[in-house]
N, C-alpha and C. Protein backbone atom coordinates (compact mmCIF):
# COMPACT_ATOMS: atom_id res chain seq x y z
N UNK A 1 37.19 35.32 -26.95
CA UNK A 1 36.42 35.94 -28.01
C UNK A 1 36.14 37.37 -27.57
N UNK A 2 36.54 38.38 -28.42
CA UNK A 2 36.32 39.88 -27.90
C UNK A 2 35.28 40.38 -29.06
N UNK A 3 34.35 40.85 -28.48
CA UNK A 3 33.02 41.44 -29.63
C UNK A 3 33.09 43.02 -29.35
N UNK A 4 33.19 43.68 -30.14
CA UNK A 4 33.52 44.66 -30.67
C UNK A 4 32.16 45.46 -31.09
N UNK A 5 31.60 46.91 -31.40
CA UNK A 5 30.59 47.57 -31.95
C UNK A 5 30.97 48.52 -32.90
N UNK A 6 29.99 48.70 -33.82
CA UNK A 6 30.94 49.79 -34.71
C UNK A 6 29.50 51.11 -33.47
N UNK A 7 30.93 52.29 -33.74
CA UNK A 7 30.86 53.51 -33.23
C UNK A 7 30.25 53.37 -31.79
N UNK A 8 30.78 52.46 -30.95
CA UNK A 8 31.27 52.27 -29.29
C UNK A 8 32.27 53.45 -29.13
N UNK A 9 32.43 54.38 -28.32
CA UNK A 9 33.19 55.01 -28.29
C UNK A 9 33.28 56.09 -29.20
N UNK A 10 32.60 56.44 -29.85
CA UNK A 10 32.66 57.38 -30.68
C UNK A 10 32.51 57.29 -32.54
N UNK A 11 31.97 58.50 -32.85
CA UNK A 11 31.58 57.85 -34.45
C UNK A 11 33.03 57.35 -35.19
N UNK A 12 32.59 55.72 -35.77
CA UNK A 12 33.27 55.46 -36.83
C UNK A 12 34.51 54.83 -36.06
N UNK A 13 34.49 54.66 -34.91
CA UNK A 13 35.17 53.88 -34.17
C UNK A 13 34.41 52.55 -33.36
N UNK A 14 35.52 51.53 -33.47
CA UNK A 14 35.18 50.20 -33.26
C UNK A 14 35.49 50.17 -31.73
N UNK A 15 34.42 49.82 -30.57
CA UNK A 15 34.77 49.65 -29.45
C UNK A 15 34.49 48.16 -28.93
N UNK A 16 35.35 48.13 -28.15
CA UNK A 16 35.11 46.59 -27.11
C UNK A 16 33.78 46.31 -26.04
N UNK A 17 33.21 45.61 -26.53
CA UNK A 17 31.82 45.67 -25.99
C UNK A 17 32.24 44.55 -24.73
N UNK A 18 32.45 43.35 -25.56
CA UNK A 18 32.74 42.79 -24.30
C UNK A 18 33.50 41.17 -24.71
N UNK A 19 34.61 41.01 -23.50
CA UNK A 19 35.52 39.49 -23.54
C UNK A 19 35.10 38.63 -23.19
N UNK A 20 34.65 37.83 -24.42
CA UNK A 20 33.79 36.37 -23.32
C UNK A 20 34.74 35.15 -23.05
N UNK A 21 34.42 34.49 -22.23
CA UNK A 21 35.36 33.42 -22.04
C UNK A 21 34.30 31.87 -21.83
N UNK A 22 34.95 31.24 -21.86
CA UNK A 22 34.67 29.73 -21.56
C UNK A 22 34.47 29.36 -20.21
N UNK A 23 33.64 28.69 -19.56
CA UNK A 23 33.72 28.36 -17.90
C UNK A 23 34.55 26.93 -17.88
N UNK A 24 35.08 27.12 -17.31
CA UNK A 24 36.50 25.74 -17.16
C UNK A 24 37.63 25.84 -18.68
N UNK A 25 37.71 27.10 -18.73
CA UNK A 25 38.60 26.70 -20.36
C UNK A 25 39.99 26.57 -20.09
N UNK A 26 40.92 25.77 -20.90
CA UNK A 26 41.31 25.11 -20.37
C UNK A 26 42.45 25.02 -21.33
N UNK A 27 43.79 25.41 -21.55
CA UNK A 27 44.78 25.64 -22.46
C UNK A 27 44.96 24.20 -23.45
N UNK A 28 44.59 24.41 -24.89
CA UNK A 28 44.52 23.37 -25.68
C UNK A 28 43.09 23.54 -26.35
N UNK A 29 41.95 24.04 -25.48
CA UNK A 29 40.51 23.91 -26.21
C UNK A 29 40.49 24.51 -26.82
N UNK A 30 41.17 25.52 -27.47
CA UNK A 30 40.99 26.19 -28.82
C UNK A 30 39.59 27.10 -28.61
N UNK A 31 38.95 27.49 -27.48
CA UNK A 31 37.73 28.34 -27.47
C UNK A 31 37.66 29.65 -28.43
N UNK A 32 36.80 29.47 -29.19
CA UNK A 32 36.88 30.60 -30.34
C UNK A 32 37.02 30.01 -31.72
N UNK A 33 37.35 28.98 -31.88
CA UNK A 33 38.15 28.20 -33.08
C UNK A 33 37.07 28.59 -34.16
N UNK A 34 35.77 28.84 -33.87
CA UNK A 34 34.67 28.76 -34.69
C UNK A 34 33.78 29.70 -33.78
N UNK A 35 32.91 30.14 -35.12
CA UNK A 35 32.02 31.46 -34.43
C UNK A 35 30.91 31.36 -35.22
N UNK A 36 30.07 31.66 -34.45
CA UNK A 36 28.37 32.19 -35.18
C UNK A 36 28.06 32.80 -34.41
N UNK A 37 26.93 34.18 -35.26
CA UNK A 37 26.65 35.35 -34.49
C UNK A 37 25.41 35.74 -35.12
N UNK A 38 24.58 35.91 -34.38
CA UNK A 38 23.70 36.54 -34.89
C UNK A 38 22.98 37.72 -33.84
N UNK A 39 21.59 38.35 -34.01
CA UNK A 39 21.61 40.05 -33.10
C UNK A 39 21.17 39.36 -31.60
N UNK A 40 20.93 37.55 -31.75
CA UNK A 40 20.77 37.69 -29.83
C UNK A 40 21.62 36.48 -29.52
N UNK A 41 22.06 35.44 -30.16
CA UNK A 41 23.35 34.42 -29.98
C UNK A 41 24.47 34.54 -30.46
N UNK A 42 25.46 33.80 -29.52
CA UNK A 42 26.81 33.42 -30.45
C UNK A 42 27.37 32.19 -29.93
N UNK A 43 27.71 31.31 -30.74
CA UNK A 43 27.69 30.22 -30.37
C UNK A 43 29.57 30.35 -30.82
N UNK A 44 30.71 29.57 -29.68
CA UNK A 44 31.83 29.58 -29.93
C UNK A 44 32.28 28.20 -29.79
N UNK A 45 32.80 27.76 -30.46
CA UNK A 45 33.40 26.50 -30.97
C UNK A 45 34.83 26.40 -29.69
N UNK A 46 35.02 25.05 -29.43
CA UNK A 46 36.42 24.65 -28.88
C UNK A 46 36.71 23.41 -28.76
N UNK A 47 37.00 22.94 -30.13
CA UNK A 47 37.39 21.90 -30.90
C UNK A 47 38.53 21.20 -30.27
N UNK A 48 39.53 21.69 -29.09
CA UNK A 48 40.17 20.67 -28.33
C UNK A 48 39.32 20.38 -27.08
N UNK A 49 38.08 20.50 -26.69
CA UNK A 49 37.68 20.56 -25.39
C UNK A 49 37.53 19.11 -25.63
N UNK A 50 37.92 18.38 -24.20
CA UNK A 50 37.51 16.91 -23.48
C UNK A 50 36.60 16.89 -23.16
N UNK A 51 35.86 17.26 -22.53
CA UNK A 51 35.20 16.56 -20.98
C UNK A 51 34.50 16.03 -21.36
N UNK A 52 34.23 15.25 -22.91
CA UNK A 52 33.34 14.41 -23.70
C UNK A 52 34.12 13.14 -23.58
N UNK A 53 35.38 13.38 -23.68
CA UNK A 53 36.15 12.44 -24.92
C UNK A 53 37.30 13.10 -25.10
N UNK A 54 38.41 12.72 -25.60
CA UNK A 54 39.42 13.23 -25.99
C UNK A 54 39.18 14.14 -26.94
N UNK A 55 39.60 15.05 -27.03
CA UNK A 55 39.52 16.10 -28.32
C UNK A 55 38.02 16.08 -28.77
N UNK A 56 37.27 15.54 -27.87
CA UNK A 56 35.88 15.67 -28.39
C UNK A 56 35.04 17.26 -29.35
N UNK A 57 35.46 18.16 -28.24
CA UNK A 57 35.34 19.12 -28.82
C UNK A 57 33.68 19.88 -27.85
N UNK A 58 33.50 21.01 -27.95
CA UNK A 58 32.65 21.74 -27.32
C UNK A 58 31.86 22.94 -28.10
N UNK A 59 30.28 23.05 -27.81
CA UNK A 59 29.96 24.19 -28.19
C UNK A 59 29.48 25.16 -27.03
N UNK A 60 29.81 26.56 -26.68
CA UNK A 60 29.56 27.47 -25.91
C UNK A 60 28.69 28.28 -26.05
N UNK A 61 27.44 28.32 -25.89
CA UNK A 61 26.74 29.40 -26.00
C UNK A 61 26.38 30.69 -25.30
N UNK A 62 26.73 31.67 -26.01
CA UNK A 62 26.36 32.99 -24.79
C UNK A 62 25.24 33.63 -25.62
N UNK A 63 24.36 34.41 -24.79
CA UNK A 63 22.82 35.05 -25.24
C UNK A 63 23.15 36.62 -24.98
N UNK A 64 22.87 37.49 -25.79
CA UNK A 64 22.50 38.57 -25.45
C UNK A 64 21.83 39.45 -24.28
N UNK A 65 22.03 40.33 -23.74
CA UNK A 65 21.05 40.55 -22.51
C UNK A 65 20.76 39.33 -21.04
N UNK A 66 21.51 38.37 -21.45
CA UNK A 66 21.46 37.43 -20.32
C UNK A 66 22.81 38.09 -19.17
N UNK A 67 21.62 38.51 -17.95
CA UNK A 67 22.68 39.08 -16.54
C UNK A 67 22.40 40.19 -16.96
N UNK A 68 21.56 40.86 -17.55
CA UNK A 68 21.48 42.71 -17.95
C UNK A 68 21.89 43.76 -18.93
N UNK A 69 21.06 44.31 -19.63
CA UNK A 69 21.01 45.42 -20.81
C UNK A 69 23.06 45.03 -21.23
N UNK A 70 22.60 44.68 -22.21
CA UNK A 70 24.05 45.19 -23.13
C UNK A 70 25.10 44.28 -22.87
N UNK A 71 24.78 42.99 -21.85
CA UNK A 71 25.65 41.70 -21.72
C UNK A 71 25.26 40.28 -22.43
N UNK A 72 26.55 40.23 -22.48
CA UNK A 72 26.53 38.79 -23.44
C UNK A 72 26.45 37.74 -22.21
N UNK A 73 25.86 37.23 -21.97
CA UNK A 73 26.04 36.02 -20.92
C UNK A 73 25.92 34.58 -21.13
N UNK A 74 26.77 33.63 -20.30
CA UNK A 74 26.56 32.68 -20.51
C UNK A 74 25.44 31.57 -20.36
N UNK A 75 25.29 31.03 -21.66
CA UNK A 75 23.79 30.20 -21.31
C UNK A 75 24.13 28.81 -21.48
N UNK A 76 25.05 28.34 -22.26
CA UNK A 76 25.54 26.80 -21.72
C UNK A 76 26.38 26.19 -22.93
């Protein structure tokens, strides 16, 4: 999942804020498959994840400002 800002980098340009990833992700979990966002969560979907169950499926949450000013970090 890559989150993006409008005018990062300059006016009226879209910059890369920051690449989040999954901890243990795992080719097949589909991490990203689904998204919600709001100004201090984002919750990312990965609808092939196991470690439930087969294809059980997973939700990822990362927090705003979690690990310092202007990071998305992982909260579980």
């Amino acid at each position: 999942v890559w989150l993006f800002n409008r005018n990062a980098g300059g006016a009226e340009n879209w910059g890369l804020v920051k690449q989040l990833t999954a901890p243990e992700a795992q080719s097949g979990d589909f991490f990203g498959f689904s998204l919600a966002l709001d100004a201090e969560w984002l919750v990312a979907g990965a609808t092939g994840d196991d470690q439930a169950g087969a294809s059980a499926g997973r939700l990822h949450l990362f927090r705003r400002q979690q690990g310092g000013p202007d990071n998305w970090g992982y909260f579980g």
